[in-house]
PDB file of N, CA and C in Angstrom:
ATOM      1  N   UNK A   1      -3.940  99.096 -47.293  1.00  0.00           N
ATOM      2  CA  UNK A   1      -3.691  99.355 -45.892  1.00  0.00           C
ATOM      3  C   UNK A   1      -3.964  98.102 -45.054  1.00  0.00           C
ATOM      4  N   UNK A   2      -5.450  97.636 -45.306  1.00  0.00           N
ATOM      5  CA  UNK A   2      -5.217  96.324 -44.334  1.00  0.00           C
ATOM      6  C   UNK A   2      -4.345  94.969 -44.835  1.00  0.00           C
ATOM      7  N   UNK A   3      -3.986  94.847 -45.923  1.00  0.00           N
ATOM      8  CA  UNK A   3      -3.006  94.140 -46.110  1.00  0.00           C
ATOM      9  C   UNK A   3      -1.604  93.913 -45.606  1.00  0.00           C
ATOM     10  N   UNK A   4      -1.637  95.882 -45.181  1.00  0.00           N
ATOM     11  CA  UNK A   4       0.088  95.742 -44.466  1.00  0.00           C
ATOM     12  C   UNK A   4      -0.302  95.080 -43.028  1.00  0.00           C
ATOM     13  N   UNK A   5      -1.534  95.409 -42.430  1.00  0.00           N
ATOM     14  CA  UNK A   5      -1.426  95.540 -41.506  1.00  0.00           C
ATOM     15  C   UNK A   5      -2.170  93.797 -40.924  1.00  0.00           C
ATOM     16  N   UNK A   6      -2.190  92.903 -42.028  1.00  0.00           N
ATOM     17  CA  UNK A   6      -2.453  91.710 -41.653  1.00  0.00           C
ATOM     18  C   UNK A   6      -1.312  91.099 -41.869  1.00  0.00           C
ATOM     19  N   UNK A   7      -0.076  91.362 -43.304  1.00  0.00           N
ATOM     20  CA  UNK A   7       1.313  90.806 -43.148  1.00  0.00           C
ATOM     21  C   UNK A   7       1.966  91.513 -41.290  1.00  0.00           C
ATOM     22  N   UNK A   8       1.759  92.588 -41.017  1.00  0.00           N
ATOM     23  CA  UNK A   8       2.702  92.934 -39.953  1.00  0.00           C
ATOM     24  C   UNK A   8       2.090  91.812 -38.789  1.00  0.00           C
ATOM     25  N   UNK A   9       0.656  91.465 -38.852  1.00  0.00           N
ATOM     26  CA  UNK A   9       0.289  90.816 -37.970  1.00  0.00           C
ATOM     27  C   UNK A   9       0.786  89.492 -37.764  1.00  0.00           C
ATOM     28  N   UNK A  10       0.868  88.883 -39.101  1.00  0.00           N
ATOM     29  CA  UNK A  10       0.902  87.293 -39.134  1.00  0.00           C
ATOM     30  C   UNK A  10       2.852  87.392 -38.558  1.00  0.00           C
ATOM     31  N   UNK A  11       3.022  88.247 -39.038  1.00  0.00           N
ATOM     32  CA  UNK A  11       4.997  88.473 -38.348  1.00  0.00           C
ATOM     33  C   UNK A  11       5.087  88.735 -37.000  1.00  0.00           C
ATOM     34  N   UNK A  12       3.913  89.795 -36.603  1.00  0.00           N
ATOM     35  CA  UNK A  12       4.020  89.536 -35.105  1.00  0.00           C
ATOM     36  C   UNK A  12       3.826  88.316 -34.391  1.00  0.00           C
ATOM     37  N   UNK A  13       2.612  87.322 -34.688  1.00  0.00           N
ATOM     38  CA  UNK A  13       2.616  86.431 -34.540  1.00  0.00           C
ATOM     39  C   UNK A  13       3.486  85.107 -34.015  1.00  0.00           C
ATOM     40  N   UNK A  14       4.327  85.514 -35.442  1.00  0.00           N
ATOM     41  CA  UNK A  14       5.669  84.361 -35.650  1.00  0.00           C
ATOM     42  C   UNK A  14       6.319  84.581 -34.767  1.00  0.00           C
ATOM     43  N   UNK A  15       6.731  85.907 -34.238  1.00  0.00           N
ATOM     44  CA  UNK A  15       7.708  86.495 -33.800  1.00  0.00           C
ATOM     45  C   UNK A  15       7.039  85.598 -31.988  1.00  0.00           C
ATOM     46  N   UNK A  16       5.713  86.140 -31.569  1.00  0.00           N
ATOM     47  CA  UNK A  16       5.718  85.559 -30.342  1.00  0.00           C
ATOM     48  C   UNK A  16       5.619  83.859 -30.313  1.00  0.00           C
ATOM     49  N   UNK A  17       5.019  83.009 -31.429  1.00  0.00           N
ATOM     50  CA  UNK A  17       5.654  81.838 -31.467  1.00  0.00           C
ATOM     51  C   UNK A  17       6.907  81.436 -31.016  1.00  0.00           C
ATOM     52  N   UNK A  18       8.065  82.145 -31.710  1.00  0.00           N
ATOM     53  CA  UNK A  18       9.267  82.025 -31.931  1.00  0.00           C
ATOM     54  C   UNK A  18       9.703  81.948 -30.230  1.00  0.00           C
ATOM     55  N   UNK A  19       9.161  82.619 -29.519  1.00  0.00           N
ATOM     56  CA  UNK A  19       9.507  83.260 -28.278  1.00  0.00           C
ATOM     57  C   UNK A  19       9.259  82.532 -27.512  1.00  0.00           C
ATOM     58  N   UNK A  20       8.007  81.810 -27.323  1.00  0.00           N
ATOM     59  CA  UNK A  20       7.316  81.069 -26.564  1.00  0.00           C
ATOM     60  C   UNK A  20       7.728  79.822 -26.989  1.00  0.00           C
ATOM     61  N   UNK A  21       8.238  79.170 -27.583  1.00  0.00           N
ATOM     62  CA  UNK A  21       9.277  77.828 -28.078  1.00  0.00           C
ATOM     63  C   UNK A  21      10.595  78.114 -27.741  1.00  0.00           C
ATOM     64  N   UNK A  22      11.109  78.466 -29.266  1.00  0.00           N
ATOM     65  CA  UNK A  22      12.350  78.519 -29.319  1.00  0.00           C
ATOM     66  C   UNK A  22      13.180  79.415 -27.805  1.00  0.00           C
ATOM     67  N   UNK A  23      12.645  80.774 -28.198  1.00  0.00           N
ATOM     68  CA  UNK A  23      13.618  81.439 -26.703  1.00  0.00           C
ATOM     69  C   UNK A  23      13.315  80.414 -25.697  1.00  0.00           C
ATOM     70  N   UNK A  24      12.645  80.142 -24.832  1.00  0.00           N
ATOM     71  CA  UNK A  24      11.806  79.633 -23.945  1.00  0.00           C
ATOM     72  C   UNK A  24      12.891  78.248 -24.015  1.00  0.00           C
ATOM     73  N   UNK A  25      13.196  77.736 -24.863  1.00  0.00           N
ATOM     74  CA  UNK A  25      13.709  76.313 -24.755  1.00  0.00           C
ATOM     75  C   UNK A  25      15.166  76.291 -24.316  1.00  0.00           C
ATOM     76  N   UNK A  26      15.646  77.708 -25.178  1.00  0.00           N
ATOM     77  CA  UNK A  26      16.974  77.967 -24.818  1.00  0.00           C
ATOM     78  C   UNK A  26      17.205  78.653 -23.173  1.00  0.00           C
ATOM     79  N   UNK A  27      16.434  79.302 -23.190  1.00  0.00           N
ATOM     80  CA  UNK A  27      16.636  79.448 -21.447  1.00  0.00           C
ATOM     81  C   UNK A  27      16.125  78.719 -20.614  1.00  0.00           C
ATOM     82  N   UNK A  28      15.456  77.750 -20.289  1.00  0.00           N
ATOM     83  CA  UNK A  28      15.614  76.860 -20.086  1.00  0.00           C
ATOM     84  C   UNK A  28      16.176  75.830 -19.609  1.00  0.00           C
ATOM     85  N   UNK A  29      16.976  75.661 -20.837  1.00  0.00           N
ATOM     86  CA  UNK A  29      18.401  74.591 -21.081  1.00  0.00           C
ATOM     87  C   UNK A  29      19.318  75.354 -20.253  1.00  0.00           C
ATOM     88  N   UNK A  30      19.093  77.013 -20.489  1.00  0.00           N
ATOM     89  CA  UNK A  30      20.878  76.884 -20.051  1.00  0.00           C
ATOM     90  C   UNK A  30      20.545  77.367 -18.741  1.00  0.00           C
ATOM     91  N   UNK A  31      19.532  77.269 -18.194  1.00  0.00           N
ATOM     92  CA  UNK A  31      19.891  77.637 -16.712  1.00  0.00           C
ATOM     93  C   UNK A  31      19.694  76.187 -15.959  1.00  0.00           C
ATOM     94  N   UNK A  32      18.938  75.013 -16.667  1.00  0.00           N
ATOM     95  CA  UNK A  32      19.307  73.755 -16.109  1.00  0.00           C
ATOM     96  C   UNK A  32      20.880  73.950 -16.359  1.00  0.00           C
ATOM     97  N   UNK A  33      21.579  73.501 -17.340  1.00  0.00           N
ATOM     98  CA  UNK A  33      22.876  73.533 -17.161  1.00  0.00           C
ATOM     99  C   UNK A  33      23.899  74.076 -16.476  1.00  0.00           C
ATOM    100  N   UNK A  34      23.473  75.416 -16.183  1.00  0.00           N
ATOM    101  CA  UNK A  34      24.267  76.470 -15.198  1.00  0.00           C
ATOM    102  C   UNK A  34      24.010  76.378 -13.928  1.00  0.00           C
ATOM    103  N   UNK A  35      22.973  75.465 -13.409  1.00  0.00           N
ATOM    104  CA  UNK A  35      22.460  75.036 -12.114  1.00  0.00           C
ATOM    105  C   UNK A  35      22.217  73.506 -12.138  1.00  0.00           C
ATOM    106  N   UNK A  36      23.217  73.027 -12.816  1.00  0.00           N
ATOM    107  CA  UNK A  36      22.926  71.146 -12.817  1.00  0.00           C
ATOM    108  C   UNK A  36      23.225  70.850 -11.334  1.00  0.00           C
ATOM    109  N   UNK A  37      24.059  71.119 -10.675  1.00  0.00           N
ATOM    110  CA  UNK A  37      24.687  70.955  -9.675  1.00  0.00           C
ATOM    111  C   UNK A  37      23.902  70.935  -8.127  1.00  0.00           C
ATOM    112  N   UNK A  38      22.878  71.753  -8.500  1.00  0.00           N
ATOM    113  CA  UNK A  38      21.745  71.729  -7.333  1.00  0.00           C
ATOM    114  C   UNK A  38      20.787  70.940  -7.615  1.00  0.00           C
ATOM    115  N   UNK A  39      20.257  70.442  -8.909  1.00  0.00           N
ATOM    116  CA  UNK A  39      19.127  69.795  -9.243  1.00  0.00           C
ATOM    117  C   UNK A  39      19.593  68.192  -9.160  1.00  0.00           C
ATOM    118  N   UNK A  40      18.559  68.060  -8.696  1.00  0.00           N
ATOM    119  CA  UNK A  40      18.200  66.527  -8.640  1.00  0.00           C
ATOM    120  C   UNK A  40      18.111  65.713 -10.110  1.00  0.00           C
ATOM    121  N   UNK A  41      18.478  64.855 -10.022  1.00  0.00           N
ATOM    122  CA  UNK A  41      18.415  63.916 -12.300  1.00  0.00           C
ATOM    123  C   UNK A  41      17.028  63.759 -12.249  1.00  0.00           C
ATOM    124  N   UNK A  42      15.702  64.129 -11.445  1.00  0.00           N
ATOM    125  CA  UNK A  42      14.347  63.900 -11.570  1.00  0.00           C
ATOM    126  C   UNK A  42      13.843  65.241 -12.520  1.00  0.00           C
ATOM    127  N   UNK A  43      15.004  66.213 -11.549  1.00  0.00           N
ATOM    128  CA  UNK A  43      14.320  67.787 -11.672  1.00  0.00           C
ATOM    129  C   UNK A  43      14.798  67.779 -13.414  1.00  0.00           C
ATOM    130  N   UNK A  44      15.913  67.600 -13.912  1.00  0.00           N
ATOM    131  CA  UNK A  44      16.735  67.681 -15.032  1.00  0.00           C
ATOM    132  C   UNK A  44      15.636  67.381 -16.480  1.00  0.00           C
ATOM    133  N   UNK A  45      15.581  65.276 -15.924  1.00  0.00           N
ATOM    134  CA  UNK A  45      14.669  64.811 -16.456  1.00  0.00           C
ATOM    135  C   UNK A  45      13.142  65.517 -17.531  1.00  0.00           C
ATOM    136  N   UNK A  46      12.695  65.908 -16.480  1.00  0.00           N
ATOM    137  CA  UNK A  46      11.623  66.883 -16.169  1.00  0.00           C
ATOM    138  C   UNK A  46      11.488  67.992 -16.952  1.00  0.00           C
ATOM    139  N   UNK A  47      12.847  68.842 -16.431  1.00  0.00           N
ATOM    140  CA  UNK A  47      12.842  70.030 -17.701  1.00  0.00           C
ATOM    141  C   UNK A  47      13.085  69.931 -19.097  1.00  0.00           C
ATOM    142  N   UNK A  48      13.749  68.875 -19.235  1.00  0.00           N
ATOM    143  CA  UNK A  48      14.543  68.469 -20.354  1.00  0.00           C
ATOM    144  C   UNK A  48      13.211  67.847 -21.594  1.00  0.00           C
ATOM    145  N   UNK A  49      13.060  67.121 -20.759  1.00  0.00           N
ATOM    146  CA  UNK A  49      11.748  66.352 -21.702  1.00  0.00           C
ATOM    147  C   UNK A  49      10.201  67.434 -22.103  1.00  0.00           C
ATOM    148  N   UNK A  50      10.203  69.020 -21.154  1.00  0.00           N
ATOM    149  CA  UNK A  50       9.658  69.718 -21.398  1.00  0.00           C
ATOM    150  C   UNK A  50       9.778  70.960 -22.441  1.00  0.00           C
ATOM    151  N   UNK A  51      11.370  70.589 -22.275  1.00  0.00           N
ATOM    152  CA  UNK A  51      11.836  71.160 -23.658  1.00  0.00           C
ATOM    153  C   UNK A  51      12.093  70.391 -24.621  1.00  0.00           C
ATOM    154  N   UNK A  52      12.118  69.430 -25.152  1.00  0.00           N
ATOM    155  CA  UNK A  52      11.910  68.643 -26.098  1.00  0.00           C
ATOM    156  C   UNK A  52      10.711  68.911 -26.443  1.00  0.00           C
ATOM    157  N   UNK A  53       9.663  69.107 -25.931  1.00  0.00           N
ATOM    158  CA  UNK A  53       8.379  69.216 -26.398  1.00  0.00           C
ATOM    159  C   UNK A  53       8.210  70.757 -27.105  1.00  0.00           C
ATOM    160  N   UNK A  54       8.953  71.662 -26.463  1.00  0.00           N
ATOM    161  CA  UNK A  54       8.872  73.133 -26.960  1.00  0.00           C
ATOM    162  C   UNK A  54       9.778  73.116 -28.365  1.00  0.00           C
ATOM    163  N   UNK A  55      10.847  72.280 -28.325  1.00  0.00           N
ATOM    164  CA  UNK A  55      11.266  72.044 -30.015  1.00  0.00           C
ATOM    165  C   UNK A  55      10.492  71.260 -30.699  1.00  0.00           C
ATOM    166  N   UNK A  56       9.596  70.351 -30.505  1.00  0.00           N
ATOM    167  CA  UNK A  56       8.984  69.500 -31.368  1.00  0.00           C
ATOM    168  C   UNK A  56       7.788  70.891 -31.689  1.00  0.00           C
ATOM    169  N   UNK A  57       7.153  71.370 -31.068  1.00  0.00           N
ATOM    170  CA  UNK A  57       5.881  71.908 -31.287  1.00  0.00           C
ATOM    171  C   UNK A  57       6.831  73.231 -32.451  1.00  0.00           C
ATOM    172  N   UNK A  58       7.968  73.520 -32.290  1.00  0.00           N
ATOM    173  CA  UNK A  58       7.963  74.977 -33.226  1.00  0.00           C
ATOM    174  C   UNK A  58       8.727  73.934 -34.467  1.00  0.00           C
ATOM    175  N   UNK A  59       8.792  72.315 -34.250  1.00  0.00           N
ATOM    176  CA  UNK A  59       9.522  71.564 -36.028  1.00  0.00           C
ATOM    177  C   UNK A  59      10.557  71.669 -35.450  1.00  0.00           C
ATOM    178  N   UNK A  60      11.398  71.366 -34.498  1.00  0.00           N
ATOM    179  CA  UNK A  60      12.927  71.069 -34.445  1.00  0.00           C
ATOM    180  C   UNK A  60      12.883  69.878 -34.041  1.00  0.00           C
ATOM    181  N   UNK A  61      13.228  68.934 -34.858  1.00  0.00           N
ATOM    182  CA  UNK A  61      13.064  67.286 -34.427  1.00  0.00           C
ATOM    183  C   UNK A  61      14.089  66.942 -34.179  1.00  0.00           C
ATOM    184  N   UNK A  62      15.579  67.171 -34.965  1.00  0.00           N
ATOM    185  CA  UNK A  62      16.398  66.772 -34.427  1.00  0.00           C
ATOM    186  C   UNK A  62      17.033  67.152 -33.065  1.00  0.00           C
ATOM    187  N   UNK A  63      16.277  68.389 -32.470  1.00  0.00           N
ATOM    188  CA  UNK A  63      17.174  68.939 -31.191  1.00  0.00           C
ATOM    189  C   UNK A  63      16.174  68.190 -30.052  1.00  0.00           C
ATOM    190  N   UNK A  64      14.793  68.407 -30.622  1.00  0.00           N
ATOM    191  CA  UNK A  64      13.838  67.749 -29.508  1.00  0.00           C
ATOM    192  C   UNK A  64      14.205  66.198 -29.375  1.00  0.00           C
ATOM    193  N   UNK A  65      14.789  65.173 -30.142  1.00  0.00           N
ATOM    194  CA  UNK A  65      15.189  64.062 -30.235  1.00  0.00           C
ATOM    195  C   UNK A  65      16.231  64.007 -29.402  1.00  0.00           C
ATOM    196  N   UNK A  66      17.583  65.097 -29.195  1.00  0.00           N
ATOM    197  CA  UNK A  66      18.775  64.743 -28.917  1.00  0.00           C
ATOM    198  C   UNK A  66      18.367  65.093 -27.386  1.00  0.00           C
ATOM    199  N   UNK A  67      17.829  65.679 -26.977  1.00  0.00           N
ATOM    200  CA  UNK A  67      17.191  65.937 -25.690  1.00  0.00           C
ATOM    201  C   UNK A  67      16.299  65.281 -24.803  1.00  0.00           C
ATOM    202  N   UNK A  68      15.266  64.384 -25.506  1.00  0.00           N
ATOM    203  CA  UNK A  68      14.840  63.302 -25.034  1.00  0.00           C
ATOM    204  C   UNK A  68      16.027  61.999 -24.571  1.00  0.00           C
ATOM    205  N   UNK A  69      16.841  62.232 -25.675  1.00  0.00           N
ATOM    206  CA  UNK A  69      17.802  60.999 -25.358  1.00  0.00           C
ATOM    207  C   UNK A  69      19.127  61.516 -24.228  1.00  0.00           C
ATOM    208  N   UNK A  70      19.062  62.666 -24.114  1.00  0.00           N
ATOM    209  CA  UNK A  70      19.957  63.100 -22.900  1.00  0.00           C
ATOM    210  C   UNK A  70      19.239  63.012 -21.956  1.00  0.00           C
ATOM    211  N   UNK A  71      17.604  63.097 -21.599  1.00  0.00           N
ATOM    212  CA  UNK A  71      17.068  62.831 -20.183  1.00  0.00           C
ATOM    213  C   UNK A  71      17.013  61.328 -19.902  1.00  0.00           C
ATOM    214  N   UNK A  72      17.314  60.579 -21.044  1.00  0.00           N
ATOM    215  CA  UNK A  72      17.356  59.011 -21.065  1.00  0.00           C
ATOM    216  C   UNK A  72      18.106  58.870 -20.344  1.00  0.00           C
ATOM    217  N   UNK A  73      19.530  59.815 -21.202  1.00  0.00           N
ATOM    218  CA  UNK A  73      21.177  58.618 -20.528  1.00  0.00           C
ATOM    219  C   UNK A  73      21.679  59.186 -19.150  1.00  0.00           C
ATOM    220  N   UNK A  74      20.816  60.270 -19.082  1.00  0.00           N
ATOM    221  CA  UNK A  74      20.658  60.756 -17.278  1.00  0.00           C
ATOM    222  C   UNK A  74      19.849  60.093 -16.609  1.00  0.00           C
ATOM    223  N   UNK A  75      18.768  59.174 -16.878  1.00  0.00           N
ATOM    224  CA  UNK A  75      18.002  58.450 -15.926  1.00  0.00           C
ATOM    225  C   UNK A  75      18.702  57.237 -15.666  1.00  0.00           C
ATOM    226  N   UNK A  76      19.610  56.755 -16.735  1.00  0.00           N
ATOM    227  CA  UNK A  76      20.262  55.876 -16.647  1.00  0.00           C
ATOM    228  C   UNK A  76      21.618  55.946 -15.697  1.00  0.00           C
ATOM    229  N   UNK A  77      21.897  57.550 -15.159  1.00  0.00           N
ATOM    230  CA  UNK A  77      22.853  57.460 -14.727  1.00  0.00           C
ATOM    231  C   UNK A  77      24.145  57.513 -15.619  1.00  0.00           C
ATOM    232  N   UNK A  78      24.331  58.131 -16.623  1.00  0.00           N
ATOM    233  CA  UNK A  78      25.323  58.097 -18.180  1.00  0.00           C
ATOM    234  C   UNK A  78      25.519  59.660 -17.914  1.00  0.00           C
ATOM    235  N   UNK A  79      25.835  60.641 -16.991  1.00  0.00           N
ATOM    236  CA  UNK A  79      26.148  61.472 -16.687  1.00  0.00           C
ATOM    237  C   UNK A  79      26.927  62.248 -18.058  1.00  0.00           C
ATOM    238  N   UNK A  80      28.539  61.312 -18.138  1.00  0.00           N
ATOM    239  CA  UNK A  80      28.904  61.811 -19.681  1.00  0.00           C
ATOM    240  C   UNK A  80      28.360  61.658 -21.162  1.00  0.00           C
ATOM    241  N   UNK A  81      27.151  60.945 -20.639  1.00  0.00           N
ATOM    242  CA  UNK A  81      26.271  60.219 -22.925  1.00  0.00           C
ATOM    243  C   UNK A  81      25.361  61.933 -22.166  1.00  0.00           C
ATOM    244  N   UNK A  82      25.096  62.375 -21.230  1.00  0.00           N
ATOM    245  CA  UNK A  82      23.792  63.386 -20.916  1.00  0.00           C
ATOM    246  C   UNK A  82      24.782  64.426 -21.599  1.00  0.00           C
ATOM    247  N   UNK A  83      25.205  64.976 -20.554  1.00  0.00           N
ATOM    248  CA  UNK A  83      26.536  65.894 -21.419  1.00  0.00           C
ATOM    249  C   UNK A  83      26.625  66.215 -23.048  1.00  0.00           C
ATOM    250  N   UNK A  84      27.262  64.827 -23.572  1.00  0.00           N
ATOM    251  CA  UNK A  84      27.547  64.945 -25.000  1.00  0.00           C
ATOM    252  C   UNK A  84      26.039  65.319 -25.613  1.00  0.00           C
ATOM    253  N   UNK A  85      25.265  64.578 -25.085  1.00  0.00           N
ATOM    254  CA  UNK A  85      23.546  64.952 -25.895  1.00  0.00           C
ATOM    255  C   UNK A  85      22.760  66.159 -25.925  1.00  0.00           C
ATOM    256  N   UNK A  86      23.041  66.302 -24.408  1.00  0.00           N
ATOM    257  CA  UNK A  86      22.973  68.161 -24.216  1.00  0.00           C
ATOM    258  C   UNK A  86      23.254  69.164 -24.804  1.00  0.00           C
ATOM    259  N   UNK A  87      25.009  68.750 -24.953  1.00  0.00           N
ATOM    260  CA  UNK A  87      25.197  69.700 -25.886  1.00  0.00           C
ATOM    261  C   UNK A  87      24.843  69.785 -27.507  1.00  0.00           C
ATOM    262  N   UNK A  88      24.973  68.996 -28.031  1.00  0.00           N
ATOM    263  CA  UNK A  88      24.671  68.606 -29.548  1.00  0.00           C
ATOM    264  C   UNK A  88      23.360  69.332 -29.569  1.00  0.00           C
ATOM    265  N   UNK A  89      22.419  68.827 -28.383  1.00  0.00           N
ATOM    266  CA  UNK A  89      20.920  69.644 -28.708  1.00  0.00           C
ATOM    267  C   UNK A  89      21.189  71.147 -28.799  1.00  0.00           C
ATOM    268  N   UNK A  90      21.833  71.639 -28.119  1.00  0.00           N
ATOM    269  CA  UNK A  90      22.297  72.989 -27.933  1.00  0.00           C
ATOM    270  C   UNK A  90      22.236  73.644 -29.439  1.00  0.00           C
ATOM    271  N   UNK A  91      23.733  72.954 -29.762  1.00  0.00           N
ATOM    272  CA  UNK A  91      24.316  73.287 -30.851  1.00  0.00           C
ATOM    273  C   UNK A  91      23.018  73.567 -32.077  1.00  0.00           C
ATOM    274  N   UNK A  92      22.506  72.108 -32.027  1.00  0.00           N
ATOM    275  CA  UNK A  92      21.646  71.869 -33.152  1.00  0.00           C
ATOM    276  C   UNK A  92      20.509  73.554 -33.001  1.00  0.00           C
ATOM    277  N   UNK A  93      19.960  73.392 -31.726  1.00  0.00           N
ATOM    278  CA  UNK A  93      18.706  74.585 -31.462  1.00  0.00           C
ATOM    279  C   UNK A  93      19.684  75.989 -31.643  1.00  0.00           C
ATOM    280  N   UNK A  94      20.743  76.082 -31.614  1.00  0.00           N
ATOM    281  CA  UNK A  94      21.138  77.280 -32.403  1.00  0.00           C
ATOM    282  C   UNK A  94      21.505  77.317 -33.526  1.00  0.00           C
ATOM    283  N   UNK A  95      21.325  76.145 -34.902  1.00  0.00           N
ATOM    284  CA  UNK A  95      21.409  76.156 -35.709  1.00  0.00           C
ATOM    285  C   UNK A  95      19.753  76.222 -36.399  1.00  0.00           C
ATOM    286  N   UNK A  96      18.976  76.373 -35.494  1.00  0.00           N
ATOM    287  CA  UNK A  96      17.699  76.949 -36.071  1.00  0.00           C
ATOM    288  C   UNK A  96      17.152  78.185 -36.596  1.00  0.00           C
ATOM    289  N   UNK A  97      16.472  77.790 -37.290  1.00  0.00           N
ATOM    290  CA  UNK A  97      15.707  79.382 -38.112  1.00  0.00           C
ATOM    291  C   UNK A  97      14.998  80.048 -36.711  1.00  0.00           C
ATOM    292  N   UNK A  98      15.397  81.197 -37.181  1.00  0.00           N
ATOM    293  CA  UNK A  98      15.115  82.482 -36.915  1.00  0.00           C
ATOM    294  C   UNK A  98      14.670  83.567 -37.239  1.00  0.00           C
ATOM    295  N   UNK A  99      13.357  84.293 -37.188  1.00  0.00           N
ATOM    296  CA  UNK A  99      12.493  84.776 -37.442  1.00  0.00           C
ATOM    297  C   UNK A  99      13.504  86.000 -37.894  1.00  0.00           C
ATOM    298  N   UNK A 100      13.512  86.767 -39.351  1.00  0.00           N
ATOM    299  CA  UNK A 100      14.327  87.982 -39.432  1.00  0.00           C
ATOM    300  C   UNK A 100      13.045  89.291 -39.539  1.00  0.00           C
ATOM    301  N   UNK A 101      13.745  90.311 -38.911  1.00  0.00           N
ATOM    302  CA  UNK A 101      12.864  91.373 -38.683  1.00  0.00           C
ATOM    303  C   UNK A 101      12.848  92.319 -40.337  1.00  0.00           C
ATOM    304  N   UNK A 102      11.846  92.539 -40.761  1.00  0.00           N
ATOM    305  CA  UNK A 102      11.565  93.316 -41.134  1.00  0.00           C
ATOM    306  C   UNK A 102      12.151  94.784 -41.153  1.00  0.00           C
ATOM    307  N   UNK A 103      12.979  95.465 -42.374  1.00  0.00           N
ATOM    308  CA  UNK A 103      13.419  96.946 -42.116  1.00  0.00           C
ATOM    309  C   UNK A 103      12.801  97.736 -42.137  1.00  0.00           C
ATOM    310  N   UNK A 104      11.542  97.379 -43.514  1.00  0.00           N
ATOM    311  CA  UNK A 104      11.091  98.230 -43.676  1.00  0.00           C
ATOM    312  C   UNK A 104       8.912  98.393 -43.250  1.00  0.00           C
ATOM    313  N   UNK A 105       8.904  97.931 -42.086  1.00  0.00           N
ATOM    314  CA  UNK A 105       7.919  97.701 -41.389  1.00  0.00           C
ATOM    315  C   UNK A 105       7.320  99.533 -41.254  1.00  0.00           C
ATOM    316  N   UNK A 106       5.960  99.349 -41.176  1.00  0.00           N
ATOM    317  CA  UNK A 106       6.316 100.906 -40.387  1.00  0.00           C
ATOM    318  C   UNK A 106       4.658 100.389 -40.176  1.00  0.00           C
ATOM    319  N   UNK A 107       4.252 101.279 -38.953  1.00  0.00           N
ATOM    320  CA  UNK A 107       3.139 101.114 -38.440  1.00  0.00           C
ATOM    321  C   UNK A 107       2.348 102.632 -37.899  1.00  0.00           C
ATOM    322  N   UNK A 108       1.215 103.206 -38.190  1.00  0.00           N
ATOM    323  CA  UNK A 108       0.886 104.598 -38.398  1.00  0.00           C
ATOM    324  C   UNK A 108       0.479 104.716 -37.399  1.00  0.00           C
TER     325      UNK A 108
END
């Protein structure tokens, strides 16, 4: 019994990890993106490099990398290198693992 109930734990766990990074990074991103237009390249900057940090901390190096280098080529004023980098990070952070749920979980 306490065995199930330390595997269900260490999954709950993961599960709010998962949430507090990964979700968290993706919304985020896409409401900078869906509101680029009002934000300032400080405000962008800012979020961007704060999500880079939320992929580095859950092991996504290559998306936290492509994202650092899109708040680059936006400080630089590279409007279209931000774009292309943006998205690739995108792409890449939805090509990440994802915590799968359990079917046969049950809790008394």
């Amino acid at each position: 019994m306490e065995i199930s109930r330390k595997n269900l734990r260490n999954e709950v766990l993961e599960r709010v990890k998962y949430v507090k990074t990964c979700v968290m990074a993706r919304e985020l991103c896409l409401l900078v993106r869906t509101n680029r237009a009002v934000l300032e390249p400080k405000d962008v900057q800012e979020i961007c490099q704060h999500i880079s940090g939320l992929c580095k901390e859950e092991g996504c190096k290559e998306p936290s990398e492509l994202c650092i280098k899109a708040a680059y080529a936006l400080s630089k004023a590279d409007e279209e290198k931000y774009l292309e980098l943006c998205t690739q990070s995108c792409v890449k952070c939805g090509e990440a693992k994802r915590p799968q749920p359990k079917k046969d979980a049950y809790v008394a």
